[in-house]
Protein backbone atom coordinates (compact mmCIF):
# COMPACT_ATOMS: atom_id res chain seq x y z
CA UNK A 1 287.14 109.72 176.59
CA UNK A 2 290.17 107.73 177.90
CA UNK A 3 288.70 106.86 181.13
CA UNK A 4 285.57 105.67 179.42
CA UNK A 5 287.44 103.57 176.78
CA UNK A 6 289.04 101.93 180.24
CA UNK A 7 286.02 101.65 182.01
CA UNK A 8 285.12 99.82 178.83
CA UNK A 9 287.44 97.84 178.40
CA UNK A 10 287.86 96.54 182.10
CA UNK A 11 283.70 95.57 182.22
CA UNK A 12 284.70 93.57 178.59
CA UNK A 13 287.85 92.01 180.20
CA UNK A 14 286.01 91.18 183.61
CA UNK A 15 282.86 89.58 181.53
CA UNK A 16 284.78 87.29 179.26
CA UNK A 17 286.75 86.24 182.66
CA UNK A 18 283.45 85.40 184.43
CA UNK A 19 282.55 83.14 181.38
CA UNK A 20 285.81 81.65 181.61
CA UNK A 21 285.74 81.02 185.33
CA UNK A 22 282.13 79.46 184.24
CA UNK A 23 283.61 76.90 181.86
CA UNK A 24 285.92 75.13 183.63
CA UNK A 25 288.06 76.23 187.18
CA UNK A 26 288.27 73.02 188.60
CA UNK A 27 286.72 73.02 191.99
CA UNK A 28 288.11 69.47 193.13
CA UNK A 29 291.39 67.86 192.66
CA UNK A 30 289.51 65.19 190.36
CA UNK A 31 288.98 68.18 188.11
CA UNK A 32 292.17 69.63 188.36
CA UNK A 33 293.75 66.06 186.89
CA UNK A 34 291.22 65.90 184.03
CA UNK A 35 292.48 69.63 182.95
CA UNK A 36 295.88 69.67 183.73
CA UNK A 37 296.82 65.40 184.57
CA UNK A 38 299.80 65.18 186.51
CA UNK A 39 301.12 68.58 185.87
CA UNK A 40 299.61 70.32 189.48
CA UNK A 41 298.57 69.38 192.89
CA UNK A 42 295.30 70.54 194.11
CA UNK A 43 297.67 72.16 196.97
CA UNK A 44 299.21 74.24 194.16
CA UNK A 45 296.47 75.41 192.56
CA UNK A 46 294.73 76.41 196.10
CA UNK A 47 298.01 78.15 196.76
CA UNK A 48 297.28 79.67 193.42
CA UNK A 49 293.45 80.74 193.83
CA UNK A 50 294.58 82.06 197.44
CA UNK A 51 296.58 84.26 195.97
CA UNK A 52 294.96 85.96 192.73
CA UNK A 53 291.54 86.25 194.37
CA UNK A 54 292.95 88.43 197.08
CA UNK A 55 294.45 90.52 193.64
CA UNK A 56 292.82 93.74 192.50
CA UNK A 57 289.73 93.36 190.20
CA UNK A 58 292.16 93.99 187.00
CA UNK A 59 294.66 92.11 187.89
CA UNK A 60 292.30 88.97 188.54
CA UNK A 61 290.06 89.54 185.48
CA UNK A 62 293.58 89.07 183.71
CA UNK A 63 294.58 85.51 186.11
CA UNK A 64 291.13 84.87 184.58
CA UNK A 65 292.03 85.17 180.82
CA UNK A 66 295.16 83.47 181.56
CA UNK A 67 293.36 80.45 182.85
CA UNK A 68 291.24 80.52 180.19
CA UNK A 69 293.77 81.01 177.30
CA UNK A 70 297.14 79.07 178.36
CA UNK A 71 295.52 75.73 177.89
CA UNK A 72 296.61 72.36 179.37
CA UNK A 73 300.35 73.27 178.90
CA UNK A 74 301.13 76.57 179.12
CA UNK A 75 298.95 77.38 182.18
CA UNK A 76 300.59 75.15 184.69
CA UNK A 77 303.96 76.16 183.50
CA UNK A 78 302.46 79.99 184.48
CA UNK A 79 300.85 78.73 187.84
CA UNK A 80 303.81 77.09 189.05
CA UNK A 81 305.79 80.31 188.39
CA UNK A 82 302.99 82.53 190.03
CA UNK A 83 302.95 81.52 193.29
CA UNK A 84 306.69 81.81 193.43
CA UNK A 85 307.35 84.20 196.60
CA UNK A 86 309.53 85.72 194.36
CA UNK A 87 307.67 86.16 191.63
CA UNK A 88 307.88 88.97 189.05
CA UNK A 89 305.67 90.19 187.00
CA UNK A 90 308.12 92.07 184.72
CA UNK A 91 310.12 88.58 184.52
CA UNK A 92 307.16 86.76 183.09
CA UNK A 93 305.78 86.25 179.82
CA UNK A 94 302.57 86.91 181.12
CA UNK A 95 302.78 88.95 184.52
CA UNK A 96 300.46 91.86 185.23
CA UNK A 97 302.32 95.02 184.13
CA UNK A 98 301.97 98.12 185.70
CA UNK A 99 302.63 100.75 182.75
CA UNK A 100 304.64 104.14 182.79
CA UNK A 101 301.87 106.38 181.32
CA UNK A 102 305.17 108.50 179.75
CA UNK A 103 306.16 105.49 177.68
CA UNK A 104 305.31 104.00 174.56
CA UNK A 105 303.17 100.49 174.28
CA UNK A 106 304.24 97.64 172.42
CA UNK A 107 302.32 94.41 172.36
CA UNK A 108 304.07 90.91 171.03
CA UNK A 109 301.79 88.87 168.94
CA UNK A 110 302.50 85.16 168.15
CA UNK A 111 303.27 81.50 169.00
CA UNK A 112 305.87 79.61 171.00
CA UNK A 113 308.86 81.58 169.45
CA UNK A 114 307.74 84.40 170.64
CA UNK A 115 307.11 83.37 173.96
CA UNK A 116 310.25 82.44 174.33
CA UNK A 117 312.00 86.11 173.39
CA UNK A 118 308.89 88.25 175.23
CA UNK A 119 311.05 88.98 178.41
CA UNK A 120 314.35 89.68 176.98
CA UNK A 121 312.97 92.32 175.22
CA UNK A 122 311.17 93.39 177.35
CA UNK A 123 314.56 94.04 179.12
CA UNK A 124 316.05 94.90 176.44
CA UNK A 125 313.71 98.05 176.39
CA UNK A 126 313.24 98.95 179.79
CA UNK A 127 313.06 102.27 179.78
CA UNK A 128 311.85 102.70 176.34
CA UNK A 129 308.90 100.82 175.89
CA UNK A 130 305.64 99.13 177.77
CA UNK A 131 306.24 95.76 176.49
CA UNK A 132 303.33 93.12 176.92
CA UNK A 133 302.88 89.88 174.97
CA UNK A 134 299.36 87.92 174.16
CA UNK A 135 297.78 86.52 177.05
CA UNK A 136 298.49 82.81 174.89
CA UNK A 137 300.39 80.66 172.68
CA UNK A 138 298.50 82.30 170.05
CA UNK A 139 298.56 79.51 167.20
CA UNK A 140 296.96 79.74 164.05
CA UNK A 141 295.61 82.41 162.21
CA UNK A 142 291.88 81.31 162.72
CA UNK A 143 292.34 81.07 166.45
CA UNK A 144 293.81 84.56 166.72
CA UNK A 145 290.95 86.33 164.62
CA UNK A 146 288.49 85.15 167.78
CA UNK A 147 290.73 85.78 170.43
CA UNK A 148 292.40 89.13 168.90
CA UNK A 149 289.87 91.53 170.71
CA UNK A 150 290.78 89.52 173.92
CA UNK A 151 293.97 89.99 173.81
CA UNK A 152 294.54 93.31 172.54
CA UNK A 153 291.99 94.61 175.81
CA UNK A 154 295.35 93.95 178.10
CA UNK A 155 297.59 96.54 180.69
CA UNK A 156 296.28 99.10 183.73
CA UNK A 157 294.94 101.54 181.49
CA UNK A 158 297.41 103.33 179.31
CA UNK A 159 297.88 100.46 176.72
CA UNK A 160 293.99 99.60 176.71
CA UNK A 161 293.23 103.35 175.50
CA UNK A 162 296.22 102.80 172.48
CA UNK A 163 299.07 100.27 171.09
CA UNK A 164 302.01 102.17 169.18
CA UNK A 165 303.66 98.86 168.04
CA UNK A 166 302.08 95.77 167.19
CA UNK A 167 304.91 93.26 166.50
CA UNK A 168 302.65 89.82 165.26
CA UNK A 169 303.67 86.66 163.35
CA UNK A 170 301.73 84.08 162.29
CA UNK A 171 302.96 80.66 160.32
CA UNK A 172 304.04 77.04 162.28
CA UNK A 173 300.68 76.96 163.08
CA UNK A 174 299.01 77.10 159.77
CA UNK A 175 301.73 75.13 158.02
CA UNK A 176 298.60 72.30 156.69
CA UNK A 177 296.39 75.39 155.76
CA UNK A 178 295.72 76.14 152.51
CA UNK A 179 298.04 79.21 150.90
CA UNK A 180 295.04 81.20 149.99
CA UNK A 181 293.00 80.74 153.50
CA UNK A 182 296.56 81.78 154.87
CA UNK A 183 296.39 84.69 153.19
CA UNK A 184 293.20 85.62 153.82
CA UNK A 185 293.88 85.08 157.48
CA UNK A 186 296.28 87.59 157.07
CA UNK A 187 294.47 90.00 155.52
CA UNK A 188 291.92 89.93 158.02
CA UNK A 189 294.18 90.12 161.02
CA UNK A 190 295.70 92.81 159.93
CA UNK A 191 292.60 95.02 159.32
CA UNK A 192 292.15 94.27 163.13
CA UNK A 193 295.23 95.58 163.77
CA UNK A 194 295.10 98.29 162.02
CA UNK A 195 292.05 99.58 164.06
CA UNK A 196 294.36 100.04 167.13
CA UNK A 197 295.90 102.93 165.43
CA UNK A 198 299.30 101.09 165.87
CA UNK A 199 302.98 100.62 163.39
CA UNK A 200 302.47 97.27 162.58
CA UNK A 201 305.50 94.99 162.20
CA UNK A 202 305.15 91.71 161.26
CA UNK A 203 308.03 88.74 161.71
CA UNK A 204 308.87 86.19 158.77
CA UNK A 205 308.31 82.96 160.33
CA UNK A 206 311.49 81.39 161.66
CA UNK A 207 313.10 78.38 159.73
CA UNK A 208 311.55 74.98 160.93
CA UNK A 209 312.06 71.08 159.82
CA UNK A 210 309.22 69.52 157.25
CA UNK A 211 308.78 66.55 159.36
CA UNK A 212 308.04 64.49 156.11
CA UNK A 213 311.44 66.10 154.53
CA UNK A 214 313.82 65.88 157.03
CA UNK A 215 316.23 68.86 155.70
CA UNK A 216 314.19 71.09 154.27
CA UNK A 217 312.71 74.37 155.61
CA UNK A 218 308.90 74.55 156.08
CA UNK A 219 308.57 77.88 156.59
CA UNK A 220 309.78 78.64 152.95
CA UNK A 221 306.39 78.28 151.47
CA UNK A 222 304.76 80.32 154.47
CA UNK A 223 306.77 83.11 154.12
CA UNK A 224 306.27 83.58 150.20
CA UNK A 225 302.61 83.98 151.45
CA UNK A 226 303.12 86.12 154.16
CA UNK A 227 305.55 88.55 151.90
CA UNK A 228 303.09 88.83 149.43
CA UNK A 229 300.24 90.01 152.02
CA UNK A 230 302.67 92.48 153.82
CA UNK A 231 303.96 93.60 150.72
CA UNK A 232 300.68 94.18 149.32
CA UNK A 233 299.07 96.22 152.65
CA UNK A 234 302.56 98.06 153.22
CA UNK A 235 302.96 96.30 156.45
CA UNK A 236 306.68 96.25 157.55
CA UNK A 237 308.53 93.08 157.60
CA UNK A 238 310.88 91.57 160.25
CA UNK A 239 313.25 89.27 158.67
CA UNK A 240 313.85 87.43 161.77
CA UNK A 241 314.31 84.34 159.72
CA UNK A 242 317.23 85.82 158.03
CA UNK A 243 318.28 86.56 161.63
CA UNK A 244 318.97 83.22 162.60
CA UNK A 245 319.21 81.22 159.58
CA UNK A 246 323.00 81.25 159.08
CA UNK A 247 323.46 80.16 162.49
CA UNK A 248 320.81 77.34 162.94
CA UNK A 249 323.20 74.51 163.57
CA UNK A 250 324.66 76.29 166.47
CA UNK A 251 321.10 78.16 168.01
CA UNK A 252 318.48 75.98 167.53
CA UNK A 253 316.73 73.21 169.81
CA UNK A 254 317.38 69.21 168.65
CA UNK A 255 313.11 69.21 167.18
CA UNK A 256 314.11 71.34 164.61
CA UNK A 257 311.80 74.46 165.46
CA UNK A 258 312.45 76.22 168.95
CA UNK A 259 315.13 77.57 169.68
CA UNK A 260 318.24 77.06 172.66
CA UNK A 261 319.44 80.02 174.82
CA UNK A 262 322.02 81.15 172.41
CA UNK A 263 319.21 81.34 169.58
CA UNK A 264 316.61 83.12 171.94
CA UNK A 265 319.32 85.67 172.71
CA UNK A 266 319.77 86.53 168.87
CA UNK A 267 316.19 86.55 168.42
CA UNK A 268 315.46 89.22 171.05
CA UNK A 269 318.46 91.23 170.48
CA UNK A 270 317.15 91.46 167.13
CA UNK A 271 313.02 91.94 168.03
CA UNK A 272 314.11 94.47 170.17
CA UNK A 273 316.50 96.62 167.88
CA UNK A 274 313.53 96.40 165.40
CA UNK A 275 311.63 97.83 168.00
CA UNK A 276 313.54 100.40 168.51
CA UNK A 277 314.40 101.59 165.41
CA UNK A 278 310.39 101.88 164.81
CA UNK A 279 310.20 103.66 167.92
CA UNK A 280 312.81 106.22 167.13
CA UNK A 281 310.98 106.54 163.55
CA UNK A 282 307.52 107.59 165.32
């Protein structure tokens, strides 16, 4: 049954990379600029195709998704780092991971925070844990309920056949949606999630600035939503907001949102315990 589900999996993973691949590799340096403007050569991005189409079918079906999914921003900032002789997977956000079958898979869900805390905890529970992240900035709600299949169908094999820990958030990136389509968002994604057989965990949406009140904390009225959802589906809640909000003078970046080193560092020291402790509880 496993290898099937794998097989399964890998044909679904290679056919939605074909489509990508269809849509839009540039094929010229003219292209490359209208995708990416002045943020690759066309030398870089040969280096780039000489080196993931020599890859293994799985590994390139995944350089595929990646292509598809980073976007205009994200994806260049991934290619540069790729073709890196020293490049390692295990040090990137998005690297190919090679699982060990004997441990546990965890898969981070969510936006640019969580980006930016993926490979310290990922170090953080070496050893422990498979930990993978989305293959993208994942965004709002409505954009994750198309891609969620996608990026859930990720890893060599072990963590395609089952997640143990899904650790998701969802919030900057609906903060113009309406509270109840927020909700409902919610509710939907984590019926998806549910399928995978996984503990869920989901993370309170760190403080950010409302650009139109300078001072005051946006995420206030998106985590009253997000409570109430959790609460009411018995999904476990993260309060990584709590985690940093004392400290925000001192951790977080001058726009108000991301976060400096020191603030990433609390952040995954935190994720990671969470982690942990869910781990231990299984």
């Amino acid at each position: 049954m496993m290898r099937a589900e794998m097989l399964c999996g890998a044909i679904a993973l290679s056919l939605i990379a074909s489509d990508a691949a269809m849509a839009g590799e540039p094929t010229n340096a003219t292209e490359l600029e209208a995708q990416y403007g002045d943020k690759l050569t066309w030398e870089q991005y040969e280096a780039y195709r000489a080196i993931v189409d020599a890859l293994p079918e799985d590994e390139l079906a995944w350089e595929k998704v990646l292509e598809d999914q980073l976007g205009s921003f994200y994806f260049p900032i991934h290619l540069r780092n790729r073709i890196r002789p020293e490049f390692n997977p295990v040090a990137s956000e998005w690297g190919f991971l090679h699982d060990d079958p004997a441990l546990p898979n965890v898969i981070l869900i969510g936006d640019s925070i969580s980006r930016s805390y993926t490979v310290s905890v990922r170090r953080a529970l070496e050893g422990l844990a498979n930990v993978h992240r989305a293959p993208a900035n994942c965004g709002a709600t409505d954009r994750s309920l198309k891609y969620m299949d996608l990026w859930l169908d990720q890893g060599d094999g072990s963590s395609r056949a089952h997640w143990d820990i899904v650790y998701f958030n969802f919030g900057i990136h609906d903060r113009n949606r309406a509270p109840e389509e927020y909700a409902a968002n919610l509710e939907a994604l984590v019926e998806r999630l549910g399928q995978t057989g996984a503990t869920l965990i989901f993370a309170r949406t760190t403080p950010f600035e409302n650009k139109d009140v300078p001072g005051v904390d946006a995420s206030e009225p998106i985590n009253a939503v997000s409570d109430e959802v959790m609460a009411r589906l018995g999904v476990q809640v993260d309060d990584l907001h709590g985690a940093v909000v004392e400290q925000l003078a001192d951790v977080q970046a001058d726009d108000h949102t991301h976060f400096r080193r020191e603030g990433i560092a609390l952040m995954a020291e935190h994720v990671a315990g969470t982690i942990r402790e869910a781990l231990e509880g299984e």
